[in-house]
C-alpha atoms as a PDB file:
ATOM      1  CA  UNK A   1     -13.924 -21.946 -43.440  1.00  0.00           C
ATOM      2  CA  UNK A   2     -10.954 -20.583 -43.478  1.00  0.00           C
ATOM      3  CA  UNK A   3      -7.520 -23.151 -43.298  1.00  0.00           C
ATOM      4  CA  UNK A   4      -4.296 -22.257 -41.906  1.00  0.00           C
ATOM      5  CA  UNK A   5      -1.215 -24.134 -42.838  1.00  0.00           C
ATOM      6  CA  UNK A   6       1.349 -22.435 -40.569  1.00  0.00           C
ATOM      7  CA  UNK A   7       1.574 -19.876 -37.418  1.00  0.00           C
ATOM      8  CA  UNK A   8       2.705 -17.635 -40.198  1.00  0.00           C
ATOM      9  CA  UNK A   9       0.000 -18.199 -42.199  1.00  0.00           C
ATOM     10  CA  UNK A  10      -2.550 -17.315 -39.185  1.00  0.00           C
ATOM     11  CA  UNK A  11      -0.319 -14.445 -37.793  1.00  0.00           C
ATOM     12  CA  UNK A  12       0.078 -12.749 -41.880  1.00  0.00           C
ATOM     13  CA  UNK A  13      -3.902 -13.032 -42.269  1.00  0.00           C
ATOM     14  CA  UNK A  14      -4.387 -10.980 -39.062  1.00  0.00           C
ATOM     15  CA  UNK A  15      -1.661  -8.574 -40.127  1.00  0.00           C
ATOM     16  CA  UNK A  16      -3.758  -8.376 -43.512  1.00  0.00           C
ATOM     17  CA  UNK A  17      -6.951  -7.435 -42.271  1.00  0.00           C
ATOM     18  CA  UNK A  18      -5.276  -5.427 -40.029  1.00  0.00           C
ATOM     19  CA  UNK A  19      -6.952  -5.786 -36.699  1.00  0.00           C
ATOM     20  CA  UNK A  20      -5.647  -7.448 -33.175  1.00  0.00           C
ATOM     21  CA  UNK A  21      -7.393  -8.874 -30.460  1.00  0.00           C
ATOM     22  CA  UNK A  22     -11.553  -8.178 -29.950  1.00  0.00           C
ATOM     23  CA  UNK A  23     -11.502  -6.454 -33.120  1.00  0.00           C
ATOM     24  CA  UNK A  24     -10.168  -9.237 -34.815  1.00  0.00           C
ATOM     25  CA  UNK A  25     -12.579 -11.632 -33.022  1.00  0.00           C
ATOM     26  CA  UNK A  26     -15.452  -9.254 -33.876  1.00  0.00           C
ATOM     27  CA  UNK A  27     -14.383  -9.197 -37.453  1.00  0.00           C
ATOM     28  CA  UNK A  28     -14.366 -12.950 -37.653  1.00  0.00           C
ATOM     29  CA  UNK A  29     -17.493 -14.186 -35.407  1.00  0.00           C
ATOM     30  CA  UNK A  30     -19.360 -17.084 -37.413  1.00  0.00           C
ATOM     31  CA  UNK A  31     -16.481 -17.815 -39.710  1.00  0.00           C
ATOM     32  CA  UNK A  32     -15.031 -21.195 -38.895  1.00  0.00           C
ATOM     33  CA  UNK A  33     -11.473 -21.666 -38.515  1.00  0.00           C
ATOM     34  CA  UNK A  34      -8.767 -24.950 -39.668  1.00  0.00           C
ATOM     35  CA  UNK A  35      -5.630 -25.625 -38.833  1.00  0.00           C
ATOM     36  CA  UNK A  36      -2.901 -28.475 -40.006  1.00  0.00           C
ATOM     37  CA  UNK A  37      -1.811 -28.910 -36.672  1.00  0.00           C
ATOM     38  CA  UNK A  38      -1.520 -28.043 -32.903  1.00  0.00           C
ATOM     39  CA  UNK A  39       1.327 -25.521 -33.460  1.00  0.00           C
ATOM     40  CA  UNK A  40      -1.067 -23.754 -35.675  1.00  0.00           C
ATOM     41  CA  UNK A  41      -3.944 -24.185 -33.682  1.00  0.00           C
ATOM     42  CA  UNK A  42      -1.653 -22.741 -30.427  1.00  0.00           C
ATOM     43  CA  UNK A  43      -1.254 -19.608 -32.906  1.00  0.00           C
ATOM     44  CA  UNK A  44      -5.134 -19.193 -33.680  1.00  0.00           C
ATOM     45  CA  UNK A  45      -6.028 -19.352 -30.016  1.00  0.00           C
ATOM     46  CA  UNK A  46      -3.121 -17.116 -28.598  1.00  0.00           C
ATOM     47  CA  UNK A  47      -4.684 -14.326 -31.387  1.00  0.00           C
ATOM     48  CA  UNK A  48      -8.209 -15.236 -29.329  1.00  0.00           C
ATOM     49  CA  UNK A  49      -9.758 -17.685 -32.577  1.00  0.00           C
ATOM     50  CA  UNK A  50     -10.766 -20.825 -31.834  1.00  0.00           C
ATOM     51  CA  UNK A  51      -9.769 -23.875 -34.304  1.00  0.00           C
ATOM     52  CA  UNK A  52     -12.819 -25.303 -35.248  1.00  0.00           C
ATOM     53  CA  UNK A  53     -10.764 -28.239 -36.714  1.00  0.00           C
ATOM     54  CA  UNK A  54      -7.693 -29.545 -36.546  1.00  0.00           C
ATOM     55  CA  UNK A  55      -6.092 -32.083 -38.814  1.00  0.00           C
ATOM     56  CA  UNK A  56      -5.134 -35.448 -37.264  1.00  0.00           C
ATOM     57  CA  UNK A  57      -2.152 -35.868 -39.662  1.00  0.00           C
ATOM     58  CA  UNK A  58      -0.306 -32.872 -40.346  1.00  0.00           C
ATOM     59  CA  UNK A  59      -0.992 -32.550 -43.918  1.00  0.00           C
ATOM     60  CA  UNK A  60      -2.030 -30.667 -46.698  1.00  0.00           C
ATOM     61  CA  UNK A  61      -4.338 -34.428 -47.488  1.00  0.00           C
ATOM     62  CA  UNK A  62      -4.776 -34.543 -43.507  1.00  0.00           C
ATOM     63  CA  UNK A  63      -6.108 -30.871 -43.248  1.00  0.00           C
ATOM     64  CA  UNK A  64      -8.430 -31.775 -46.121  1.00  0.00           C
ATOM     65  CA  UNK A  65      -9.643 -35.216 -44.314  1.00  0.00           C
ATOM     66  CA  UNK A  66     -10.442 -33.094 -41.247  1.00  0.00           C
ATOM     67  CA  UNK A  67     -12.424 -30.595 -42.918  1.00  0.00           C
ATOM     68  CA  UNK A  68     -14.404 -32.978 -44.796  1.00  0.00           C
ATOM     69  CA  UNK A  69     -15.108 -34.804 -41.726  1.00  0.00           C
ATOM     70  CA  UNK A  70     -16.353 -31.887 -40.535  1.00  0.00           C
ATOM     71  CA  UNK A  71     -18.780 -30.875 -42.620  1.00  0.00           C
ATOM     72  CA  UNK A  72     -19.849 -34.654 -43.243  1.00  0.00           C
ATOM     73  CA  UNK A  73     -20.740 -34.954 -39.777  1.00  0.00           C
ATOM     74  CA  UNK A  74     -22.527 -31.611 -39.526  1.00  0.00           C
END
């Protein structure tokens, strides 16, 4: 899983691997996606990647809670 704490955040790690839009979505298929909140998760899904979880409170603790959660309930 891979955990976003900001639109920067999200919008740097696409700029990293250097691809946009199916590409980028291609390059990520099957890898899970967090976010700390529903700015960040706005982010994610305007770049086409869905937020697989989002943290209730928008914490660094919160974004922890949720993933756990996550992966508990799996």
């Amino acid at each position: 899983m891979v955990t976003f704490t900001s639109s920067s955040t999200v919008k740097n790690f696409a700029a990293l691997l250097g691809l946009k839009g199916s590409a980028l979505r291609r390059e990520l298929r099957g890898i899970q996606m967090s976010s700390i909140g529903p700015v960040t998760s706005a982010t994610l899904r305007e770049l086409g990647l869905r937020p697989e979880v989002q943290a209730k409170e928008f914490t660094i603790p919160g974004l922890v809670a949720a993933i756990r959660q996550r992966f508990l309930v799996m």
